[in-house]
Protein backbone atom coordinates (compact mmCIF):
# COMPACT_ATOMS: atom_id res chain seq x y z
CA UNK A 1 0.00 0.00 0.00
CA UNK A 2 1.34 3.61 -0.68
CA UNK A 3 2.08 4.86 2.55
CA UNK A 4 1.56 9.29 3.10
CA UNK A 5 5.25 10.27 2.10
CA UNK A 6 7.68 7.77 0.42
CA UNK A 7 11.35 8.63 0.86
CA UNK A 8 12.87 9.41 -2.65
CA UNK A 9 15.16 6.25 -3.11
CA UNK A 10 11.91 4.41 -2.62
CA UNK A 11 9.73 6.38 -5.02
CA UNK A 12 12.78 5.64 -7.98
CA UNK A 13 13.29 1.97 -6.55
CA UNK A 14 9.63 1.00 -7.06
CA UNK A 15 8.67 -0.54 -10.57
CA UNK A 16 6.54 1.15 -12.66
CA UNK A 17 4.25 -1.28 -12.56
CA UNK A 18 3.63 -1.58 -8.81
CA UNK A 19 2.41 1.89 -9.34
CA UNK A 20 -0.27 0.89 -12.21
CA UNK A 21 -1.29 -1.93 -10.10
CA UNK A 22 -2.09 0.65 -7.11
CA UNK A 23 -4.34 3.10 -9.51
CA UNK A 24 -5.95 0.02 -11.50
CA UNK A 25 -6.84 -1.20 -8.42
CA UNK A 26 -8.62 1.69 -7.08
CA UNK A 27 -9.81 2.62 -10.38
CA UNK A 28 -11.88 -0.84 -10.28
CA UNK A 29 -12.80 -0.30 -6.85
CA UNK A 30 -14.43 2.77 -8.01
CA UNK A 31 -16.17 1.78 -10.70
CA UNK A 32 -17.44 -1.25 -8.69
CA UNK A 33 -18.85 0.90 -6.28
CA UNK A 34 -20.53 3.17 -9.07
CA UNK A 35 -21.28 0.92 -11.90
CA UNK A 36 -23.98 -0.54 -9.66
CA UNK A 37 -26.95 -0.20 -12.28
CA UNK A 38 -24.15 -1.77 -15.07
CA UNK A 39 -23.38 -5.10 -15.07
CA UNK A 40 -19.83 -5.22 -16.85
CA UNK A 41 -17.27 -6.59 -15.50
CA UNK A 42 -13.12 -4.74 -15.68
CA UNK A 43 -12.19 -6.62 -18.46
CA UNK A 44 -15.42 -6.48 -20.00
CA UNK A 45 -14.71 -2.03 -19.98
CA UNK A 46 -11.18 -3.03 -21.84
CA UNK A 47 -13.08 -4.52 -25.02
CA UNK A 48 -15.47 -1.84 -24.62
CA UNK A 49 -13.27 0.95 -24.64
CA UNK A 50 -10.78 -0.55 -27.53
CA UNK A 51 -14.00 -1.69 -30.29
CA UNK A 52 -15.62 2.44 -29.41
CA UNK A 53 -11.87 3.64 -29.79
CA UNK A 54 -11.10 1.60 -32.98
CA UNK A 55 -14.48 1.59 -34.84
CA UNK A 56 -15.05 -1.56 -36.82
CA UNK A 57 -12.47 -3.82 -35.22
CA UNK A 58 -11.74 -7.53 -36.30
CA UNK A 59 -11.45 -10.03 -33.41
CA UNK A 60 -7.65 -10.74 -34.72
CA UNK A 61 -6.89 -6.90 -34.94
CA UNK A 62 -8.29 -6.73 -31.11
CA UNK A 63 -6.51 -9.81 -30.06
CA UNK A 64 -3.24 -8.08 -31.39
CA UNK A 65 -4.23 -4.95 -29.64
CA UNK A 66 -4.64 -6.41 -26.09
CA UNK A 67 -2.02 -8.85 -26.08
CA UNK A 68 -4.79 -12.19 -25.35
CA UNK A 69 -5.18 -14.84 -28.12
CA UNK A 70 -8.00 -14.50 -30.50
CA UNK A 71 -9.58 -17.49 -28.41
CA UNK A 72 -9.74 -15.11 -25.20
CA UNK A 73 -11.27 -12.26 -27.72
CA UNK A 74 -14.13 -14.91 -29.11
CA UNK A 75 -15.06 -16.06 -25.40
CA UNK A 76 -15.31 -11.76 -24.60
CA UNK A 77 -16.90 -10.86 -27.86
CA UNK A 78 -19.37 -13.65 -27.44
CA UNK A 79 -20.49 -12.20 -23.63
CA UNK A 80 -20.84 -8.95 -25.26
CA UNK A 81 -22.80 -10.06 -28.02
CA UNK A 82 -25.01 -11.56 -25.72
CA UNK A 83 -25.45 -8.93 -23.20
CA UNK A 84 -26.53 -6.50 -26.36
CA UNK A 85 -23.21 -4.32 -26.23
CA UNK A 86 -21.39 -5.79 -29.00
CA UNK A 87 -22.49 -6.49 -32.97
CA UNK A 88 -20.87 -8.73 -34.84
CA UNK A 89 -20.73 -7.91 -38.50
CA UNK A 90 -19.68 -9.37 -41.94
CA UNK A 91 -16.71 -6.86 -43.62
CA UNK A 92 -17.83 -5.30 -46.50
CA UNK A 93 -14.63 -5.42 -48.32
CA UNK A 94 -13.84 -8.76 -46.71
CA UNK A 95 -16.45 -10.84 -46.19
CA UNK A 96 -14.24 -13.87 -44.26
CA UNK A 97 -13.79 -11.38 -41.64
CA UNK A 98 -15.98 -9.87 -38.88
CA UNK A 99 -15.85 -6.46 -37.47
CA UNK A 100 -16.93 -4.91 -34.22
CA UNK A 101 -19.09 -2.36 -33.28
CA UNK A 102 -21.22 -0.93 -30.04
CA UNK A 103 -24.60 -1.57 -30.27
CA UNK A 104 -26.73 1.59 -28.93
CA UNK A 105 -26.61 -0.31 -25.85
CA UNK A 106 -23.10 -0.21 -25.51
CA UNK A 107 -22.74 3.82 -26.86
CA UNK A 108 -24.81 4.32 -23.69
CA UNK A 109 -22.69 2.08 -21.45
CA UNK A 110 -19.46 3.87 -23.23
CA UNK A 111 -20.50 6.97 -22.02
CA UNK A 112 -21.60 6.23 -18.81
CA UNK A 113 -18.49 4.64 -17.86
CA UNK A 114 -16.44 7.62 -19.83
CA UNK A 115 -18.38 9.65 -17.53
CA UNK A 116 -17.55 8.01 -14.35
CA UNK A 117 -13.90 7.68 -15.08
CA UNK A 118 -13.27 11.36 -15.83
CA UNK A 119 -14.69 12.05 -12.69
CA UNK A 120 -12.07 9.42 -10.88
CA UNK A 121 -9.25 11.32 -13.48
CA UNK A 122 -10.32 14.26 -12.32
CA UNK A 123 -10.35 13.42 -8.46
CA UNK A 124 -6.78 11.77 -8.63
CA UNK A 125 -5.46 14.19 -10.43
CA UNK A 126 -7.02 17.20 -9.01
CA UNK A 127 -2.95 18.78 -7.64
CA UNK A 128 -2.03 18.59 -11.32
CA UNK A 129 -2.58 21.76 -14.15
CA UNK A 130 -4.00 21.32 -16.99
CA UNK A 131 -0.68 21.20 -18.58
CA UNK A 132 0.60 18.55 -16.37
CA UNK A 133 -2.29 16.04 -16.72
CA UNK A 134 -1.72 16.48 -20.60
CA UNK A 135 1.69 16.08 -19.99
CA UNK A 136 1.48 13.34 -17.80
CA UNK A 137 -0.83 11.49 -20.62
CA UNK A 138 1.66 11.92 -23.50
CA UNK A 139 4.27 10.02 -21.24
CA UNK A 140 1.75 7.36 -20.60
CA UNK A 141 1.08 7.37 -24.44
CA UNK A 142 4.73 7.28 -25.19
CA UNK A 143 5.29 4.26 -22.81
CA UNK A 144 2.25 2.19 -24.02
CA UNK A 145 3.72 2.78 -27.63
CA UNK A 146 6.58 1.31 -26.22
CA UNK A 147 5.49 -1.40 -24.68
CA UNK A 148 3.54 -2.38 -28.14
CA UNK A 149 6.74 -2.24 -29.98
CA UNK A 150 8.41 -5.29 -27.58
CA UNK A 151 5.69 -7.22 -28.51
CA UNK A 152 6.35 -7.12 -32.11
């Protein structure tokens, strides 16, 4: 647990990933305790978020996207489908492959949960500018585009 005030040697000594572990864990915990009307689960708000952020997805091109085999993506997809959030549809220019999309139902989910999380982003971040949350983003950006290149 994050203790009040870490020393500096222990702030540089802890992995980066400790630290995402600590705010993905109270980021769930929030949206647990506010996504009471929703029933989604965490990973469930991962697909949603990459199919609304990358209209007309294939379930390969996802798979690739969130480092899970394309069996893990059909077993998601599927629970979507079902639940109404998710459409699966034939590609127009390819017709052996299916694309994603958000179903009204899920727009509305998309938003709600957009909603919700900028009000987290906004509570822990609140001592940060304007200019450092931006800034703060483009360094997260530049590390998940980093990450993405290993995995190549």
């Amino acid at each position: 647990m994050v203790e009040s005030e870490w020393k500096n040697d222990r702030i540089v000594l802890t992995p980066i990933n400790l630290y995402m572990e600590y705010i993905l864990l109270s980021y769930n915990s929030y949206l647990k305790e506010n996504l009471k009307g929703i029933s989604i689960t965490y990973g469930e708000l991962t697909y949603i978020y990459n199919i609304k952020y990358f209209p007309s997805i294939s379930q390969r091109q996802l798979a690739e996207t969130l480092f899970v085999s394309e069996a893990n993506v059909a077993k998601m997809v599927k629970k979507l489908v079902n639940k109404g959030i998710v459409e699966k549809k034939k590609d127009e220019s390819n017709k052996s492959r299916n694309v994603l999309t958000l179903t009204e139902k899920g727009e509305a989910i998309f938003v709600e949960i957009n909603v919700l999380t900028c009000g987290w982003e906004r509570e822990i971040s609140k001592n940060f500018s304007n200019e450092e949350l931006f800034e703060f983003k483009k360094r997260l950006y530049q590390i998940t585009k980093q990450t993405a290149l290993m995995e190549k």
